[in-house]
Protein backbone atom coordinates (compact mmCIF):
# COMPACT_ATOMS: atom_id res chain seq x y z
CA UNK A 1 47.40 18.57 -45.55
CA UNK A 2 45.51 22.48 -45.75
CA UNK A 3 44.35 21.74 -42.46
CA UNK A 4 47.46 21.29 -40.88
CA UNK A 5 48.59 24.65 -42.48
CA UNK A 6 51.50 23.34 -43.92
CA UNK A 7 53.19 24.79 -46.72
CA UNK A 8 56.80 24.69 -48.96
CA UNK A 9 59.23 22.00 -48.19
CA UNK A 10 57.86 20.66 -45.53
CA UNK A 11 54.47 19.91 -47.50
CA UNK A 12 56.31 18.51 -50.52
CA UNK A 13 58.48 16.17 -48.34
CA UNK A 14 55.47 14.70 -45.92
CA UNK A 15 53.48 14.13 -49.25
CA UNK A 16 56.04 11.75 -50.68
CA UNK A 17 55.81 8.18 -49.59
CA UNK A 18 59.93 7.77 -50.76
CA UNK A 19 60.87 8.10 -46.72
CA UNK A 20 58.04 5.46 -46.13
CA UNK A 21 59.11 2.88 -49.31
CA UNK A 22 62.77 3.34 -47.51
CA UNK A 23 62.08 2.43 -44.05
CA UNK A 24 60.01 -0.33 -45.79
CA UNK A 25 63.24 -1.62 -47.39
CA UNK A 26 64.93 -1.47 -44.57
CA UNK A 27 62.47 -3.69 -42.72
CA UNK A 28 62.23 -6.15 -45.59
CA UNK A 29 66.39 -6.52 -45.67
CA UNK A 30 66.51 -7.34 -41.43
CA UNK A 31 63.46 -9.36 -41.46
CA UNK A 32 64.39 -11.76 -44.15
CA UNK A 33 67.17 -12.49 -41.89
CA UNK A 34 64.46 -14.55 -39.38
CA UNK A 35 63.47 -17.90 -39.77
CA UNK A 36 60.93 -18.14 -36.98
CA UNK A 37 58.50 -15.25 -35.74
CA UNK A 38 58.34 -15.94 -31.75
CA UNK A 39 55.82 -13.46 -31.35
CA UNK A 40 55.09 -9.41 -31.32
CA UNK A 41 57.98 -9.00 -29.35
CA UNK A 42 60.13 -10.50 -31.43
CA UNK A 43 58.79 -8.66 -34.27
CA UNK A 44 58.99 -4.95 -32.41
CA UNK A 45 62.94 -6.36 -31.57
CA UNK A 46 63.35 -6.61 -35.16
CA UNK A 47 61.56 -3.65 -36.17
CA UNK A 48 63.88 -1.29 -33.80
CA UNK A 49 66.73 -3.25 -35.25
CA UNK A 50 65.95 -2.35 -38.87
CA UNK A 51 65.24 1.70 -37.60
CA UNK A 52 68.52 1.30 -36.03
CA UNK A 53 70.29 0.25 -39.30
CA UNK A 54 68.59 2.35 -41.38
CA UNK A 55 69.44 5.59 -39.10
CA UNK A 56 72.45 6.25 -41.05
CA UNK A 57 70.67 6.71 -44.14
CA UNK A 58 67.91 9.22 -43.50
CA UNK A 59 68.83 12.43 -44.37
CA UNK A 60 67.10 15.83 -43.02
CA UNK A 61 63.81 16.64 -43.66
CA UNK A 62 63.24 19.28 -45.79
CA UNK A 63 61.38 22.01 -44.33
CA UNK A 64 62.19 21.02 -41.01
CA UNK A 65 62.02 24.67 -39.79
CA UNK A 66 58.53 24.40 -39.90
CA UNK A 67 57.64 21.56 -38.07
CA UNK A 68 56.57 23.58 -34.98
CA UNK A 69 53.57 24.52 -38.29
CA UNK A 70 53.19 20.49 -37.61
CA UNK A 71 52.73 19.88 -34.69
CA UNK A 72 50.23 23.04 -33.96
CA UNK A 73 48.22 21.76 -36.48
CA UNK A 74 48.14 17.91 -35.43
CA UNK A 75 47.14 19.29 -31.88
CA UNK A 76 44.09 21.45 -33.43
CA UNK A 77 42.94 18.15 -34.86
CA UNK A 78 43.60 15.82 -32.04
CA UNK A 79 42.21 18.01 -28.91
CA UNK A 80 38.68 17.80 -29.50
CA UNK A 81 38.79 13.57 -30.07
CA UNK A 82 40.76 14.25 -26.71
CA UNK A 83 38.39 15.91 -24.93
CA UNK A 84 35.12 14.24 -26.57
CA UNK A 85 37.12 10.97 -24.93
CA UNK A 86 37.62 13.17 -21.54
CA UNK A 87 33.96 13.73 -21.23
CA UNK A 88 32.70 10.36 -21.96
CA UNK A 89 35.18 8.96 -19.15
């Protein structure tokens, strides 16, 4: 996460996995309510279902403020696979 130059409460929060293991519950709880899998679009139907439901329940991230810190720092990392891609077009 040092790369991303992330710090405080936004650090702590995007280390946990608890926001992951609840969105995982949530998933489990809808999808035990089908009896046949149709295919992936089913599945992504049922998947936006369960974010749907689960909406409610998510509560603000902590360190929010500094998500701009975020997203500056996933764009340093992603640009040059961008542009290595760009090149090789």
């Amino acid at each position: 996460m040092n790369r991303l130059g992330l710090s405080g409460a936004l650090l702590k929060t995007l280390r946990s996995t608890n926001p992951i293991e609840n969105l995982n519950g949530s998933l489990q709880r809808v999808a035990k309510n089908v009896k046949r899998w149709r295919g992936g679009s089913m599945a992504l139907r049922w998947a936006v279902t369960a974010l749907i439901e689960a909406e409610p329940r998510f509560r603000r991230i902590r360190g929010y403020r500094d998500l701009h810190t975020l997203e500056r720092g996933l764009s340093a990392l992603i640009q040059p696979e961008v542009d290595k891609i760009a090149v090789s077009a």
